[in-house]
Protein backbone atom coordinates (compact mmCIF):
# COMPACT_ATOMS: atom_id res chain seq x y z
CA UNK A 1 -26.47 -13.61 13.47
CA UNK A 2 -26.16 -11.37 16.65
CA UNK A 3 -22.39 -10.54 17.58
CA UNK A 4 -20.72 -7.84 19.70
CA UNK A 5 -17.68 -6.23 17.96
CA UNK A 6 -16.18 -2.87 19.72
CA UNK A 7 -15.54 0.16 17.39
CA UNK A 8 -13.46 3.09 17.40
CA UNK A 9 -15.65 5.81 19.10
CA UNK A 10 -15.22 8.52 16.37
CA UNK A 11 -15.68 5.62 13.55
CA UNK A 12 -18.89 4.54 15.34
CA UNK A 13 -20.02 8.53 15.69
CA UNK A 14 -19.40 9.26 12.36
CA UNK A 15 -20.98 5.93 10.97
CA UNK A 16 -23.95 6.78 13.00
CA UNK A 17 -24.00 10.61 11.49
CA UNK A 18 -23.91 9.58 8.27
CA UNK A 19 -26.31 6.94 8.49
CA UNK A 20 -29.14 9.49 9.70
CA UNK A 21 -28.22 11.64 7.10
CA UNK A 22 -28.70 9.18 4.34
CA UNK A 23 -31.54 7.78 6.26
CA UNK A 24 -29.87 4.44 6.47
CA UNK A 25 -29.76 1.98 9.53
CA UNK A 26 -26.51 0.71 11.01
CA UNK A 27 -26.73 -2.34 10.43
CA UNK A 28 -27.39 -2.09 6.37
CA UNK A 29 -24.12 0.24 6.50
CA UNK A 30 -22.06 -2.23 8.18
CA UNK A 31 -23.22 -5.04 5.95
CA UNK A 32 -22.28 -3.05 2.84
CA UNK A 33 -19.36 -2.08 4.42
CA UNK A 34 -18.68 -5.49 5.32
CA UNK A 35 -19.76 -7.33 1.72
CA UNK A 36 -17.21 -4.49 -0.09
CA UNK A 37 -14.56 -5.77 2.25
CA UNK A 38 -15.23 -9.30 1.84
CA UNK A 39 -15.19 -8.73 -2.08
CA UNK A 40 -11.73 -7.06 -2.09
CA UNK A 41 -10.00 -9.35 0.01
CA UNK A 42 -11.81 -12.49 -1.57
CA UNK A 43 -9.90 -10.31 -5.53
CA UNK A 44 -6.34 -9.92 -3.68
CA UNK A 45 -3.83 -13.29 -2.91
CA UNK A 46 -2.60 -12.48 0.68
CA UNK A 47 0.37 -10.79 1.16
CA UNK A 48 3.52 -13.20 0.63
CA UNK A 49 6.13 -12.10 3.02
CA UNK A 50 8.76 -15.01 1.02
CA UNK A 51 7.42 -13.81 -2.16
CA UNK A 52 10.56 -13.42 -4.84
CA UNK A 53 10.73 -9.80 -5.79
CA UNK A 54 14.06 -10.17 -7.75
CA UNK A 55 14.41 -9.44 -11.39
CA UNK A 56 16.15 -10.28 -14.20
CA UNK A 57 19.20 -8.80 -15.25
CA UNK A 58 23.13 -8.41 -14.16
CA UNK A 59 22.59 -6.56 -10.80
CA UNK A 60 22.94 -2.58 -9.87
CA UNK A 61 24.37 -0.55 -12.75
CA UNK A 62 28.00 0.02 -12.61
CA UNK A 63 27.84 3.95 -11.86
CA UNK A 64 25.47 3.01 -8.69
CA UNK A 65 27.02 0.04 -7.42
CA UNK A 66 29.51 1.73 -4.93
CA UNK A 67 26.47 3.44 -3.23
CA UNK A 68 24.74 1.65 -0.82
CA UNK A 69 20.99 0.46 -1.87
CA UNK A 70 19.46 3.22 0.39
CA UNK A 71 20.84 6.26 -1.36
CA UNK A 72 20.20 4.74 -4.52
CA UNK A 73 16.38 4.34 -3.75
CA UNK A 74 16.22 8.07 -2.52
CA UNK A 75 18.16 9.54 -5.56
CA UNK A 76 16.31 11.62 -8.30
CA UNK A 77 16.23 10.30 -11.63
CA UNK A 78 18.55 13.20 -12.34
CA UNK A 79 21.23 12.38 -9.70
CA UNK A 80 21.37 8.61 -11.33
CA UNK A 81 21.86 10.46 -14.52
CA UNK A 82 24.65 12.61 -12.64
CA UNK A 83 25.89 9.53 -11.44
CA UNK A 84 26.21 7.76 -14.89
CA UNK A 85 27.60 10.40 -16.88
CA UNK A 86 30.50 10.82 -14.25
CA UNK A 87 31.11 7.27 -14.46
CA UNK A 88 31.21 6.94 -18.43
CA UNK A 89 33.89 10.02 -18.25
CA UNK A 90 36.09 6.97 -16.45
């Protein structure tokens, strides 16, 4: 099948480089290129944007729950450890 796609200039330089250099034509590169695509999207379920993330389990731990959730994400594992032994000293 004949199609017409456009392509990032750079992409399509370096595609073309390479291709000489490995003595390969375009369109075998883009086929491979396309079949390896096809394969991993064909192994992955689309992306779920309602998908349930949640866990099991009571909630934040005590000693974090009067941060808010971004500080907790960005916190080393030693600042949660901080964090709990000041709260067990309550």
């Amino acid at each position: 099948m004949k199609t017409t796609v456009e392509i990032e200039d750079q992409l399509f330089a370096d595609l073309k480089a390479e291709c000489a250099r490995h003595g390969m034509s375009l369109k075998s590169a883009l086929e491979k290129a396309l079949h390896a695509q096809l394969r991993e999207m064909k192994a992955n379920k689309p992306w779920d944007p309602h998908a349930d993330f949640s866990v099991d389990g009571g909630g934040v731990h005590p000693w974090l729950a009067h941060l808010d959730m971004n500080t907790v994400i960005n916190m080393s594992d030693e600042e949660v450890e901080e964090a709990k032994r000041a709260w067990s000293g309550h």
